[in-house]
PDB file of N, CA and C in Angstrom:
ATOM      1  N   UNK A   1      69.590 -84.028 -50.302  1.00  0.00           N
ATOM      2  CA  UNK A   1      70.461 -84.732 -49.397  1.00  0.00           C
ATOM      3  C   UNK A   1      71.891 -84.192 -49.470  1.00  0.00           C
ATOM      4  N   UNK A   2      72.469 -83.925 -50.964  1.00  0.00           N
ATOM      5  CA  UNK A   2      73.550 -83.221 -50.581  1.00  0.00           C
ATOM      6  C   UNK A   2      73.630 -82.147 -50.292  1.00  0.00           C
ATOM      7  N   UNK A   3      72.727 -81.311 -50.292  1.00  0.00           N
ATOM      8  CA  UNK A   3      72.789 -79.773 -49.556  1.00  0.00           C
ATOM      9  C   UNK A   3      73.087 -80.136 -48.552  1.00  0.00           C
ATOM     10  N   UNK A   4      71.927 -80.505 -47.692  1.00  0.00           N
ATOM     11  CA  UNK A   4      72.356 -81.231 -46.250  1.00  0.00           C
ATOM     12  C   UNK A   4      73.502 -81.551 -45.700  1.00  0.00           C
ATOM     13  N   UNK A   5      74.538 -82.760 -46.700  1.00  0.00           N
ATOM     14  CA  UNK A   5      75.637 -82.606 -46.416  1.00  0.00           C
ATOM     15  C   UNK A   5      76.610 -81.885 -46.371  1.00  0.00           C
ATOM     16  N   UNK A   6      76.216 -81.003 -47.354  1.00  0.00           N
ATOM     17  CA  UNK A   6      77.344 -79.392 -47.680  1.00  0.00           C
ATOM     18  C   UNK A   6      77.495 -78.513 -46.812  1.00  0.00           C
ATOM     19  N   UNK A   7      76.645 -78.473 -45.864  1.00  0.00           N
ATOM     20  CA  UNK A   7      75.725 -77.358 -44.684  1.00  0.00           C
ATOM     21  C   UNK A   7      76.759 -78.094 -43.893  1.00  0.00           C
ATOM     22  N   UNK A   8      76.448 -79.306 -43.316  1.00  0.00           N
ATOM     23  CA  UNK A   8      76.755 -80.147 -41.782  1.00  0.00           C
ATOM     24  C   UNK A   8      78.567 -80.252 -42.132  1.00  0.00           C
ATOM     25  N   UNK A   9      78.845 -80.361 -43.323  1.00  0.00           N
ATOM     26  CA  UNK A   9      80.514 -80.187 -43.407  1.00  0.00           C
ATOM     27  C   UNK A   9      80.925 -78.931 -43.220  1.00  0.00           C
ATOM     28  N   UNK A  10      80.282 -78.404 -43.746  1.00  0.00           N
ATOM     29  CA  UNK A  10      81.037 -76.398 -43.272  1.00  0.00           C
ATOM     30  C   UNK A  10      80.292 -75.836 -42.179  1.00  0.00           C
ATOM     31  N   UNK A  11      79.501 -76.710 -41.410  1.00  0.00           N
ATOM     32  CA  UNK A  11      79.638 -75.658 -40.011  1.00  0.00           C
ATOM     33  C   UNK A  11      80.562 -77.086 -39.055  1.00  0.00           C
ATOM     34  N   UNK A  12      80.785 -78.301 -39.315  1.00  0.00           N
ATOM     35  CA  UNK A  12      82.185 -78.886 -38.823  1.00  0.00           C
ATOM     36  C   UNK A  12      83.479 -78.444 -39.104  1.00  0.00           C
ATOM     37  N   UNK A  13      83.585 -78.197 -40.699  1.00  0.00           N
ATOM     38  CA  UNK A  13      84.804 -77.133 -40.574  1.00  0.00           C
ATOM     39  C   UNK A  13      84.748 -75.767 -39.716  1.00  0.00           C
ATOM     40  N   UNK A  14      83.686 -74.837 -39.823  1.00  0.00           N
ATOM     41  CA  UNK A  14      84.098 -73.948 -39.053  1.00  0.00           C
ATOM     42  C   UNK A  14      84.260 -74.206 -37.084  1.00  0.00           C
ATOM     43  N   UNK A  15      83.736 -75.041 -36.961  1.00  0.00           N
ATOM     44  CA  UNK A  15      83.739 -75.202 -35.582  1.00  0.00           C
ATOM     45  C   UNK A  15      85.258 -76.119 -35.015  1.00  0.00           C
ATOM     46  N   UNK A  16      85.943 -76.430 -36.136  1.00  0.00           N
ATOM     47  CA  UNK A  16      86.855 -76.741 -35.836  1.00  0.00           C
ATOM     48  C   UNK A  16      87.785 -75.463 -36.355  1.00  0.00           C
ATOM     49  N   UNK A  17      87.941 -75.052 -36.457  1.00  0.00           N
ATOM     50  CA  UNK A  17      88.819 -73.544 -36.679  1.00  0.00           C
ATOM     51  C   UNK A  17      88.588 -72.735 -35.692  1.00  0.00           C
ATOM     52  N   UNK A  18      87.461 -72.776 -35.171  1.00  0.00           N
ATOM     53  CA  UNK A  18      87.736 -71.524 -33.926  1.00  0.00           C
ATOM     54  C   UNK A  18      87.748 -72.169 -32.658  1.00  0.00           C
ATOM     55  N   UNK A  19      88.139 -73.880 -32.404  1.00  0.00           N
ATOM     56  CA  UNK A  19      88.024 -74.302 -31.112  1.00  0.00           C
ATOM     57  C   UNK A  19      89.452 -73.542 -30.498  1.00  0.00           C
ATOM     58  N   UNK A  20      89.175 -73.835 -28.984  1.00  0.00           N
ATOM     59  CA  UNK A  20      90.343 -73.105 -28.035  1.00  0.00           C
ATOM     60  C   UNK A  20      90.981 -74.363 -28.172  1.00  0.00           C
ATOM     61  N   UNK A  21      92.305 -74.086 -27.505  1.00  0.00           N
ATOM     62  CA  UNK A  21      93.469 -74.719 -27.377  1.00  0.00           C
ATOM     63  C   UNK A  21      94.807 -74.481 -26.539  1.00  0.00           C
ATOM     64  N   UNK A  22      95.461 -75.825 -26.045  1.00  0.00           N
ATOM     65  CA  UNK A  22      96.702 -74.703 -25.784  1.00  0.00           C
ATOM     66  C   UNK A  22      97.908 -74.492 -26.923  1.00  0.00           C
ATOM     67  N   UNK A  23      98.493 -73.396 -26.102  1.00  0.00           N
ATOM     68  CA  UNK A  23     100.078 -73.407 -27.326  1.00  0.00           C
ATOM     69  C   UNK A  23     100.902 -74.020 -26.917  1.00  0.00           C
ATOM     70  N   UNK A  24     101.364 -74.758 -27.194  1.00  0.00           N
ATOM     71  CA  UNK A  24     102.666 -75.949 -26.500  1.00  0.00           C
ATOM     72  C   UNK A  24     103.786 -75.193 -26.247  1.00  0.00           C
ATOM     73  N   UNK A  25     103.866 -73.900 -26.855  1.00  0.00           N
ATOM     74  CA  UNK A  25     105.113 -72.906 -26.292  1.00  0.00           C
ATOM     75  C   UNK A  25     105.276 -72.365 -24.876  1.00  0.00           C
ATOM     76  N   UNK A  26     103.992 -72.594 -24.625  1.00  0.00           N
ATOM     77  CA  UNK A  26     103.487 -72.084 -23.209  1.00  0.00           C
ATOM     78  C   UNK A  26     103.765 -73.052 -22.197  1.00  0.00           C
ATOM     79  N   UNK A  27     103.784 -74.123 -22.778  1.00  0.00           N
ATOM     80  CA  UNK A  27     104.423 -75.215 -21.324  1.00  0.00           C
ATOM     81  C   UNK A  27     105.504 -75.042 -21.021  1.00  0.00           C
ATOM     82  N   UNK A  28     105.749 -75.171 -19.444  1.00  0.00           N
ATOM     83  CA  UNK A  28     106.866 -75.188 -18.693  1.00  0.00           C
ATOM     84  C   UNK A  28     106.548 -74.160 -17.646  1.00  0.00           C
ATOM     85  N   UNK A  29     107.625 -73.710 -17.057  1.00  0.00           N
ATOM     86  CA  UNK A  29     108.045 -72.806 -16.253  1.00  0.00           C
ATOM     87  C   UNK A  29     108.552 -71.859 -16.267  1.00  0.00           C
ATOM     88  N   UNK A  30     108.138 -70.114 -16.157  1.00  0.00           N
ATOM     89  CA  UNK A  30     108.120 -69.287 -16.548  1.00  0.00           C
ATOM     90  C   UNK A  30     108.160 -68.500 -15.098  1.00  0.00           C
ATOM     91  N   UNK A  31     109.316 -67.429 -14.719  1.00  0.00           N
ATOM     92  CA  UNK A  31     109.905 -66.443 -13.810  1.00  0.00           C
ATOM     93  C   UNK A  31     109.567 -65.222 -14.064  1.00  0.00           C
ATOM     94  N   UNK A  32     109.233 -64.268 -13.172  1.00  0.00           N
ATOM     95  CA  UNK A  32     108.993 -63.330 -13.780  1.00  0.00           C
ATOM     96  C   UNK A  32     108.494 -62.177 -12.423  1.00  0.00           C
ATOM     97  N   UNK A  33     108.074 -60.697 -12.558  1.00  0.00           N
ATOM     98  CA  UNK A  33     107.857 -59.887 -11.356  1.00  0.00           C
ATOM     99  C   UNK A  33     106.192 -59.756 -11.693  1.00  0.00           C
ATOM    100  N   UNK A  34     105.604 -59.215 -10.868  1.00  0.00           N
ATOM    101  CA  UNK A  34     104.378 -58.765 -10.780  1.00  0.00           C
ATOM    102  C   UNK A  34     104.599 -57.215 -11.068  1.00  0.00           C
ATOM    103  N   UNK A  35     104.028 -55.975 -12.457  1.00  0.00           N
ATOM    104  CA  UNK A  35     104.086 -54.802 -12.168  1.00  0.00           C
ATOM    105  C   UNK A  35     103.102 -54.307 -11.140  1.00  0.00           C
ATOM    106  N   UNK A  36     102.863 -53.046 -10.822  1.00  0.00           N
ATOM    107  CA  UNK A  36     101.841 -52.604 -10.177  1.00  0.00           C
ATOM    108  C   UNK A  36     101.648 -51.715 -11.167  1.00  0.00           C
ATOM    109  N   UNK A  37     100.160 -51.566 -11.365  1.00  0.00           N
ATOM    110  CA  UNK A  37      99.246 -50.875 -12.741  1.00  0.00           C
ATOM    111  C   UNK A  37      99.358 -49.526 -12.543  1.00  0.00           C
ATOM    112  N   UNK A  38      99.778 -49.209 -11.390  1.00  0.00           N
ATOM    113  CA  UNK A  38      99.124 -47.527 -11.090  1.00  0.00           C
ATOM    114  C   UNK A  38     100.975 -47.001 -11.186  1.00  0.00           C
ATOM    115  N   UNK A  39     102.089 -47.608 -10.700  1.00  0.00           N
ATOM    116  CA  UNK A  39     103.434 -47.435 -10.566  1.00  0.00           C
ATOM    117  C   UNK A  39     103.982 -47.823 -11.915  1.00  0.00           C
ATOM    118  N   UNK A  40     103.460 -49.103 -12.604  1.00  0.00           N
ATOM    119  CA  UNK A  40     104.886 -49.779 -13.737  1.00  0.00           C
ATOM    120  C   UNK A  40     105.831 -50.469 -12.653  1.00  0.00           C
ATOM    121  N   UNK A  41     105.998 -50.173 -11.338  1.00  0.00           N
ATOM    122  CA  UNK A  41     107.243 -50.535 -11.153  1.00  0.00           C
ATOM    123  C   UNK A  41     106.703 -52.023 -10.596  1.00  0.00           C
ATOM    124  N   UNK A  42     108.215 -53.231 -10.536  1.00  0.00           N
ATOM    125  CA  UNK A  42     107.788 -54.023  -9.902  1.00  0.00           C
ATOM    126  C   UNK A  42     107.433 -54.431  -8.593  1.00  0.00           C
ATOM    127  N   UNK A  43     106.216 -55.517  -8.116  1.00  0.00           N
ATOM    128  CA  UNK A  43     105.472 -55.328  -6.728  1.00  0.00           C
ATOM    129  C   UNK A  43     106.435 -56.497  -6.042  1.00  0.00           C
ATOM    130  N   UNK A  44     106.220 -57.742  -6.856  1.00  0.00           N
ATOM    131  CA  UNK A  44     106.710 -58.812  -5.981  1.00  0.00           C
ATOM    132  C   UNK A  44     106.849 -60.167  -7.169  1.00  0.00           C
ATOM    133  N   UNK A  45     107.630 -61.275  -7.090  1.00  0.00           N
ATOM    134  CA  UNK A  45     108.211 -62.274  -7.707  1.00  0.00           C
ATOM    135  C   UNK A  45     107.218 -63.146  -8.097  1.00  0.00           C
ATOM    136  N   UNK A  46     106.737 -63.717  -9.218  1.00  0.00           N
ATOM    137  CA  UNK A  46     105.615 -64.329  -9.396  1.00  0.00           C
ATOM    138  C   UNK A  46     106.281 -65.742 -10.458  1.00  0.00           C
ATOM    139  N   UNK A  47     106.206 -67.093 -10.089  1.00  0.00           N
ATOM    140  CA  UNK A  47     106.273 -67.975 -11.122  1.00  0.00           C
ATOM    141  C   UNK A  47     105.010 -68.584 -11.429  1.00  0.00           C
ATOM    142  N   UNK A  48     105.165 -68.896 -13.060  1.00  0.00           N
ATOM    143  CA  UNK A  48     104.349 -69.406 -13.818  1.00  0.00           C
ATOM    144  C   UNK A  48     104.097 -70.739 -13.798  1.00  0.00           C
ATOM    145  N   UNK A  49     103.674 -71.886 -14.186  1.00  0.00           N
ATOM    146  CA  UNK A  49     103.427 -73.043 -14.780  1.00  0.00           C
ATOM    147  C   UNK A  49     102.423 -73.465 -15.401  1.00  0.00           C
ATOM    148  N   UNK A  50     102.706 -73.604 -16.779  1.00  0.00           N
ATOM    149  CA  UNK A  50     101.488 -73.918 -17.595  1.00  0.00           C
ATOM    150  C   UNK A  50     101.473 -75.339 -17.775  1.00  0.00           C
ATOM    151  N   UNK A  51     100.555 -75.874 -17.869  1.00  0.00           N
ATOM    152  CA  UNK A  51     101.167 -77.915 -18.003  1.00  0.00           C
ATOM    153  C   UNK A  51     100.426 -78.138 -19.333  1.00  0.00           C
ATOM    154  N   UNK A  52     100.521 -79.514 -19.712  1.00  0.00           N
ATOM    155  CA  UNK A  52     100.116 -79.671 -21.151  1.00  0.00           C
ATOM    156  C   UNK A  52      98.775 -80.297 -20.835  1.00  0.00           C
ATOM    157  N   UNK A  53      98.042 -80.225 -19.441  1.00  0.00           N
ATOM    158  CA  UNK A  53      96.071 -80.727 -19.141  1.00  0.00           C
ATOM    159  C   UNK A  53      96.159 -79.796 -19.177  1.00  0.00           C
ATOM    160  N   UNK A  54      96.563 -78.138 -19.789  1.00  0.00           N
ATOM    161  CA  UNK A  54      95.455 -76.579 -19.600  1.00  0.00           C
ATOM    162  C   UNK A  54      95.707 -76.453 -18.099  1.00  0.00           C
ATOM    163  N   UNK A  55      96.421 -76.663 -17.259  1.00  0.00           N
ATOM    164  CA  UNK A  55      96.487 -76.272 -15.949  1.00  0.00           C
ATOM    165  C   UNK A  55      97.473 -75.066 -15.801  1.00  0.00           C
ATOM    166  N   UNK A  56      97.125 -74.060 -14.916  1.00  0.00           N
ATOM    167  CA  UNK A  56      98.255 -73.122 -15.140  1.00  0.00           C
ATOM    168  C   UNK A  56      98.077 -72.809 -13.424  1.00  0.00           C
ATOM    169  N   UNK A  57      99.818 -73.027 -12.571  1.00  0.00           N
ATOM    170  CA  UNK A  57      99.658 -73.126 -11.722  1.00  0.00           C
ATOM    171  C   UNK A  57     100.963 -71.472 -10.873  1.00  0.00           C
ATOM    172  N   UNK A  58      99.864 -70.707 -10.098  1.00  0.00           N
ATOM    173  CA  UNK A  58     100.746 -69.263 -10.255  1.00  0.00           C
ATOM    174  C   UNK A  58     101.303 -69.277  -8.521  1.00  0.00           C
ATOM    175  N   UNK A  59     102.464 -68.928  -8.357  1.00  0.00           N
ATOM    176  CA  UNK A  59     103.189 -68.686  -7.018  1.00  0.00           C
ATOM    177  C   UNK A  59     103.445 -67.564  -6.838  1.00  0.00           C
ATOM    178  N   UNK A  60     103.287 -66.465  -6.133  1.00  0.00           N
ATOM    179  CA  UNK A  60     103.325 -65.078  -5.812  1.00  0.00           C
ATOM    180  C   UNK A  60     104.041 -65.345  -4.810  1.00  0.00           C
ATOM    181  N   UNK A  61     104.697 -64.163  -4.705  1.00  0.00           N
ATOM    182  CA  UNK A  61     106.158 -64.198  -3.179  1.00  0.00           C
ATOM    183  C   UNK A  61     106.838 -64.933  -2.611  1.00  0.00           C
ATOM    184  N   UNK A  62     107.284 -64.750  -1.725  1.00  0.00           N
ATOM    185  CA  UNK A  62     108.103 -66.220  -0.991  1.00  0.00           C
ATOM    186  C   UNK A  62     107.739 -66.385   0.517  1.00  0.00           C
ATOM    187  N   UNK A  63     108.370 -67.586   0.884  1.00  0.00           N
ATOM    188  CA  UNK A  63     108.342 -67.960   2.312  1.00  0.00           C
ATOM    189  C   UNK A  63     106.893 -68.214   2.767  1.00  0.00           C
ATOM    190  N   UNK A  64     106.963 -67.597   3.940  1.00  0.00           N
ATOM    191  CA  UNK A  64     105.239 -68.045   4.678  1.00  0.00           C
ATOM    192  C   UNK A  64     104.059 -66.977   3.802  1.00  0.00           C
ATOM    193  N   UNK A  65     104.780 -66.505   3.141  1.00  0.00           N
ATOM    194  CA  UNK A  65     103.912 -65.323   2.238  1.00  0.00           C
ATOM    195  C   UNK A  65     103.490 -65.635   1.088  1.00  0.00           C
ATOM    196  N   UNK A  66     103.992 -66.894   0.607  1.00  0.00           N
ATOM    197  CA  UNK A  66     103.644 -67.213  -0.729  1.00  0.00           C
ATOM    198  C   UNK A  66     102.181 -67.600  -0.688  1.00  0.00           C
ATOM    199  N   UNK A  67     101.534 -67.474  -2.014  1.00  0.00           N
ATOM    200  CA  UNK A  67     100.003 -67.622  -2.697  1.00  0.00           C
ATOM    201  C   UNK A  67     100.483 -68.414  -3.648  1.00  0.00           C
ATOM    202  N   UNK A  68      99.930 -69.536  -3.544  1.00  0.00           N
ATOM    203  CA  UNK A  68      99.371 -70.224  -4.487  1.00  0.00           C
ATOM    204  C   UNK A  68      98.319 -70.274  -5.076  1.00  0.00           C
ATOM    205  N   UNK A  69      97.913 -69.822  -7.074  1.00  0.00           N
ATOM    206  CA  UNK A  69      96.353 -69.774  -7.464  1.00  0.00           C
ATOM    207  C   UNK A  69      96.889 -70.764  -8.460  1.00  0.00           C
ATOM    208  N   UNK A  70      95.544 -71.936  -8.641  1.00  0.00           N
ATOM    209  CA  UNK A  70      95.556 -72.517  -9.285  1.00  0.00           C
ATOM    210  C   UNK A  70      94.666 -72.156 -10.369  1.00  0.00           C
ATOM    211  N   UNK A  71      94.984 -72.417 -12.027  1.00  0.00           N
ATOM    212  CA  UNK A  71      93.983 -71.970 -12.864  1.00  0.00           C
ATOM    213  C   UNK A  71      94.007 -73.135 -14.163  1.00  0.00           C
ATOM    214  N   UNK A  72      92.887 -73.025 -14.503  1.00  0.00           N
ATOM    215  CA  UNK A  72      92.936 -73.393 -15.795  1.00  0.00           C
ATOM    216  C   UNK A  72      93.156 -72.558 -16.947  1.00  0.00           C
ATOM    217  N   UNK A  73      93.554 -73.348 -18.497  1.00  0.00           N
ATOM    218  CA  UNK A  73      94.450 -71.706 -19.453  1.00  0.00           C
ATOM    219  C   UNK A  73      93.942 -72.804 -21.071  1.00  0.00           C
ATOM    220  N   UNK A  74      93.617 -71.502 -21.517  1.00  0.00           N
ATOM    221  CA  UNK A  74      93.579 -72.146 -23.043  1.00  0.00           C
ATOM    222  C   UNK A  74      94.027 -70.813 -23.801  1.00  0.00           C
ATOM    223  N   UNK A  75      93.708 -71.118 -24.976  1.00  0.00           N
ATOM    224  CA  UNK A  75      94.444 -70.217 -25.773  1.00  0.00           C
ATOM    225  C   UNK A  75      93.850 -69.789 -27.057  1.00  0.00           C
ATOM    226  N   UNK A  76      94.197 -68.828 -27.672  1.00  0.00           N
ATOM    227  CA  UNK A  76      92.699 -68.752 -28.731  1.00  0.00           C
ATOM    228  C   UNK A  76      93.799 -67.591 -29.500  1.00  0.00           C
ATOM    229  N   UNK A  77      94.446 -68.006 -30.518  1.00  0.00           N
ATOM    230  CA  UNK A  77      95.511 -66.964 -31.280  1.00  0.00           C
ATOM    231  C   UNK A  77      96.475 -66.516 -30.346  1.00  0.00           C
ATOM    232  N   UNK A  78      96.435 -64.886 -30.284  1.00  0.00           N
ATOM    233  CA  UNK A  78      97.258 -64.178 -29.316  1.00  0.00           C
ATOM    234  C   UNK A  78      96.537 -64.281 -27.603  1.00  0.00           C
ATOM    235  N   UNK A  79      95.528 -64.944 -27.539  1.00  0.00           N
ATOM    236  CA  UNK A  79      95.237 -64.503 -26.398  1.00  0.00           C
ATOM    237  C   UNK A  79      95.143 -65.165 -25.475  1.00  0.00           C
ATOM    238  N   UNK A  80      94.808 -65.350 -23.854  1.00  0.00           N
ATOM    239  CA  UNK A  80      95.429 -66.416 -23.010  1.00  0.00           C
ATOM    240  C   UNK A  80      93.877 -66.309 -21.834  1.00  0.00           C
ATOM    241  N   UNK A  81      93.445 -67.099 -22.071  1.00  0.00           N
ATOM    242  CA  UNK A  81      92.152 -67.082 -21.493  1.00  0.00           C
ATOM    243  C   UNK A  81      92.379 -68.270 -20.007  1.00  0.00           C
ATOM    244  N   UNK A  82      92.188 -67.632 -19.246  1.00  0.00           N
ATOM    245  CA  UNK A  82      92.259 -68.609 -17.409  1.00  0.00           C
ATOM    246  C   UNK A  82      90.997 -68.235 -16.832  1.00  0.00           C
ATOM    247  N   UNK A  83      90.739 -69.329 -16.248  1.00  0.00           N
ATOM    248  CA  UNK A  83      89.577 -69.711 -15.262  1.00  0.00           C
ATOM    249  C   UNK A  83      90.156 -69.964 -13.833  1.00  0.00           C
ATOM    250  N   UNK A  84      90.368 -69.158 -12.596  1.00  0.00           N
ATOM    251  CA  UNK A  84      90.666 -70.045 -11.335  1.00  0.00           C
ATOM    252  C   UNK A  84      89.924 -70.584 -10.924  1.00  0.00           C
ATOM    253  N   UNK A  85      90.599 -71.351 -10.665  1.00  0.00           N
ATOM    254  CA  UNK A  85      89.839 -73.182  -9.298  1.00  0.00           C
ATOM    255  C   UNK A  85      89.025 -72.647  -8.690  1.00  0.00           C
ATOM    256  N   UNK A  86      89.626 -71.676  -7.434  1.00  0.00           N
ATOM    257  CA  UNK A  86      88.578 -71.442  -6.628  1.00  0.00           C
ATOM    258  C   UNK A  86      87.362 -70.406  -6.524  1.00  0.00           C
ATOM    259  N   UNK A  87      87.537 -69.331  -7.172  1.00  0.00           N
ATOM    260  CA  UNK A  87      86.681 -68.172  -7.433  1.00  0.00           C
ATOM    261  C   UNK A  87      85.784 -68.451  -9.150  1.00  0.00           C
ATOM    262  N   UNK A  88      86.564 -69.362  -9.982  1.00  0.00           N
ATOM    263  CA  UNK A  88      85.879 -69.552 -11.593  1.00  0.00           C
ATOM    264  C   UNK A  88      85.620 -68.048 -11.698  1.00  0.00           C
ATOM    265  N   UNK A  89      87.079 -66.920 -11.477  1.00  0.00           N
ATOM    266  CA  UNK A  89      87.042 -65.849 -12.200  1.00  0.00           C
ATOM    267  C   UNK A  89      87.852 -65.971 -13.568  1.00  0.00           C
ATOM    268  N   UNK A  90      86.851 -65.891 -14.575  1.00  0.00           N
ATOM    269  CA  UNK A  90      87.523 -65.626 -16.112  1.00  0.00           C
ATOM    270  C   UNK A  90      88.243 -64.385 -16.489  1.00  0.00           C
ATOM    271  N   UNK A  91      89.661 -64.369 -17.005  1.00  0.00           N
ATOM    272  CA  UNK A  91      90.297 -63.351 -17.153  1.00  0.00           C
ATOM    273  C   UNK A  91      90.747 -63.829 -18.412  1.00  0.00           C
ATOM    274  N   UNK A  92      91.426 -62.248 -19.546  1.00  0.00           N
ATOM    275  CA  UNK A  92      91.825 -62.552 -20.874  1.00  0.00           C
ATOM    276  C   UNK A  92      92.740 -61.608 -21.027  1.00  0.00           C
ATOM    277  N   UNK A  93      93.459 -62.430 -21.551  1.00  0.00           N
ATOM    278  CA  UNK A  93      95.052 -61.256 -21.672  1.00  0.00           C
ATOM    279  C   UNK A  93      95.619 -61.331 -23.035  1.00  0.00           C
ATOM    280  N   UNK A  94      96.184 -60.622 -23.358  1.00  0.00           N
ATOM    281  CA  UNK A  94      97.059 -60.930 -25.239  1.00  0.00           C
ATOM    282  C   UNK A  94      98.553 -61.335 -24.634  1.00  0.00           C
ATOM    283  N   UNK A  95      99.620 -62.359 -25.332  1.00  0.00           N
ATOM    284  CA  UNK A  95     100.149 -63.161 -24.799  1.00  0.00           C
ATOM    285  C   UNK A  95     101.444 -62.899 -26.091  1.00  0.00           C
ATOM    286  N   UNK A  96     102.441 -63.542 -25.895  1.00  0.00           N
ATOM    287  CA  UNK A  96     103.458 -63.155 -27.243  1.00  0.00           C
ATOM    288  C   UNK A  96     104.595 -63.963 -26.674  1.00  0.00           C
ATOM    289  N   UNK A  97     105.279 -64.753 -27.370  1.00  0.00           N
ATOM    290  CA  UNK A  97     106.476 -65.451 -27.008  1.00  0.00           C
ATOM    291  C   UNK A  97     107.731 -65.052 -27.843  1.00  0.00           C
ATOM    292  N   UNK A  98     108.739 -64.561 -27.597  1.00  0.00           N
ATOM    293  CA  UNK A  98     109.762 -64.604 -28.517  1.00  0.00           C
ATOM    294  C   UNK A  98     111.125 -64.949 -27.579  1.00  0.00           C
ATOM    295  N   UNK A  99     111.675 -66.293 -28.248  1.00  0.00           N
ATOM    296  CA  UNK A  99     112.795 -66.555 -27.505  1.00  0.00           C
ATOM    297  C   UNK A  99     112.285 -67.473 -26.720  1.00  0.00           C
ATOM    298  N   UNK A 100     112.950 -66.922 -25.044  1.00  0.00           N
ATOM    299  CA  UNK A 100     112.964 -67.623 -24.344  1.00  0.00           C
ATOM    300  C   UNK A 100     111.904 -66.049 -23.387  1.00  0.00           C
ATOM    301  N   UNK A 101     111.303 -65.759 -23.594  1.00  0.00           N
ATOM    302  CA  UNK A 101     110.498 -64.252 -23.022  1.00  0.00           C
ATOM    303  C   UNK A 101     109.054 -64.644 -23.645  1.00  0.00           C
ATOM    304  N   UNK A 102     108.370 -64.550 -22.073  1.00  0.00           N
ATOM    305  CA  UNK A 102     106.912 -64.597 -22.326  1.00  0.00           C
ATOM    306  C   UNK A 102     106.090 -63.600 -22.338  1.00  0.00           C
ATOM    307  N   UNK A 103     105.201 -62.531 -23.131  1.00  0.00           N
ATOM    308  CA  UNK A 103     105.286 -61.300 -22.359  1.00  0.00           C
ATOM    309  C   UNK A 103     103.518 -61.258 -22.226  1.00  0.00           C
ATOM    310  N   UNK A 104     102.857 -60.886 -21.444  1.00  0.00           N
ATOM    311  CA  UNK A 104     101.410 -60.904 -21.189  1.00  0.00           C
ATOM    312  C   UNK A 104     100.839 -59.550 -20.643  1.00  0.00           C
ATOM    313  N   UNK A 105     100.062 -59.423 -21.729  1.00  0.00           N
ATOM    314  CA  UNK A 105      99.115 -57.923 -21.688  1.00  0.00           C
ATOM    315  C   UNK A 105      97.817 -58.214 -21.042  1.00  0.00           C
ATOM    316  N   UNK A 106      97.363 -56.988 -19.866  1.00  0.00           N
ATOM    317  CA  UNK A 106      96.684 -57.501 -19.262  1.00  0.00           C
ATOM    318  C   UNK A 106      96.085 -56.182 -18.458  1.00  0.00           C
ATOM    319  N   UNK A 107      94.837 -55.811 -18.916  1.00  0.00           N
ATOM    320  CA  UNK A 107      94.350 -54.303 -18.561  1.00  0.00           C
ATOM    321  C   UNK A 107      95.740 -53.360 -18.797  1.00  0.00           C
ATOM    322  N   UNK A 108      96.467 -53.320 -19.910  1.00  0.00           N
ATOM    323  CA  UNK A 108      97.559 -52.018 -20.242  1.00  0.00           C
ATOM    324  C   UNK A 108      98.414 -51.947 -19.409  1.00  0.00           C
ATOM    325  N   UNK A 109      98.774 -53.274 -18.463  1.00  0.00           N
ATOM    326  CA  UNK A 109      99.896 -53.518 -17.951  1.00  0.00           C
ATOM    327  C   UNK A 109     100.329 -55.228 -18.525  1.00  0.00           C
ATOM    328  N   UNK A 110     101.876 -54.439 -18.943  1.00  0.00           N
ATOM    329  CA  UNK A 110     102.920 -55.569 -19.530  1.00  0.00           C
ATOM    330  C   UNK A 110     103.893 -56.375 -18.659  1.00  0.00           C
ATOM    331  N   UNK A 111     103.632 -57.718 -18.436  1.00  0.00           N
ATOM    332  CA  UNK A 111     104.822 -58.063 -17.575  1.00  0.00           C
ATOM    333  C   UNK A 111     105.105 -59.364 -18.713  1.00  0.00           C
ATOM    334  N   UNK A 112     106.755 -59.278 -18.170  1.00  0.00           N
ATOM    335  CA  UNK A 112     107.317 -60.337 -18.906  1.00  0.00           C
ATOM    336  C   UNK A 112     107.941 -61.166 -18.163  1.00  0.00           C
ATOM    337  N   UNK A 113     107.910 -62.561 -18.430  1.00  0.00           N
ATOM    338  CA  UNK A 113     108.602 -63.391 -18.182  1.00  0.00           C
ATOM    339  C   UNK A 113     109.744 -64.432 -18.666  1.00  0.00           C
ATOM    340  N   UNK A 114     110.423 -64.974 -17.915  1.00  0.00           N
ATOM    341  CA  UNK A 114     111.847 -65.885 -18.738  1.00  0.00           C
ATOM    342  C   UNK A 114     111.629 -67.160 -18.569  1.00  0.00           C
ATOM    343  N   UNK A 115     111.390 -67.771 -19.346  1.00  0.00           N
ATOM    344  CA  UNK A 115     111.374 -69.609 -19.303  1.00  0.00           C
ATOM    345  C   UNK A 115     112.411 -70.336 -18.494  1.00  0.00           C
ATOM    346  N   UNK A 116     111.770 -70.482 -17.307  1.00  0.00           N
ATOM    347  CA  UNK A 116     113.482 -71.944 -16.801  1.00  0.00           C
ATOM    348  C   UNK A 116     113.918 -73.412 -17.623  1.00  0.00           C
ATOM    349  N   UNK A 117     114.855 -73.239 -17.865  1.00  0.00           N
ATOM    350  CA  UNK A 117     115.367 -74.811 -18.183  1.00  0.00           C
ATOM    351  C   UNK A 117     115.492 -75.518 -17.406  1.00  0.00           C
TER     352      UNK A 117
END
């Protein structure tokens, strides 16, 4: 019987160590450009919003041109895992905060972003 219990406590500990999560650093509102992968240079103006339900809500361009994608976001160490609403395409990026600079790796293109107050 206590084997039993020894077993069912260490695969609860481990399953609580590798659950996803978010990073609370990641909430708010975050500015930033879109690169283009093939140039580096920047394409067009993109804001962030990560909320504290895992919602991460993205605005591309302006005016009658703007895109709105809505996604869901968790987090797993360095890395930043989203699901969108409408397609449930899964994407994974490595993620890094220092300051007030968000910076997100993502197929060997780096874009960074600045937190609004």
């Amino acid at each position: 019987m206590k084997q039993i219990l020894f077993v069912v406590s260490c695969l609860l500990v481990m399953s609580c160590n590798s659950q996803k999560q978010e990073d609370p650093r990641l909430i708010g509102k975050w500015n930033g450009a879109v690169k283009d992968s093939e140039t580096g240079g920047s394409m067009e103006k993109i804001s962030l919003e990560f909320t504290k339900d895992g919602k991460l809500i993205q605005q591309l361009g302006q005016g009658e041109t703007q895109l709105i994608i809505t996604s869901t976001y968790e987090t797993e160490q360095d890395k930043l895992i989203t699901v969108e609403t409408a397609t449930k395409e899964k994407t994974e990026g490595i993620f890094s905060i220092k300051n007030d600079t968000l910076t997100i790796s993502y197929e060997g293109v780096e874009n960074k972003y600045m937190k609004l107050k």
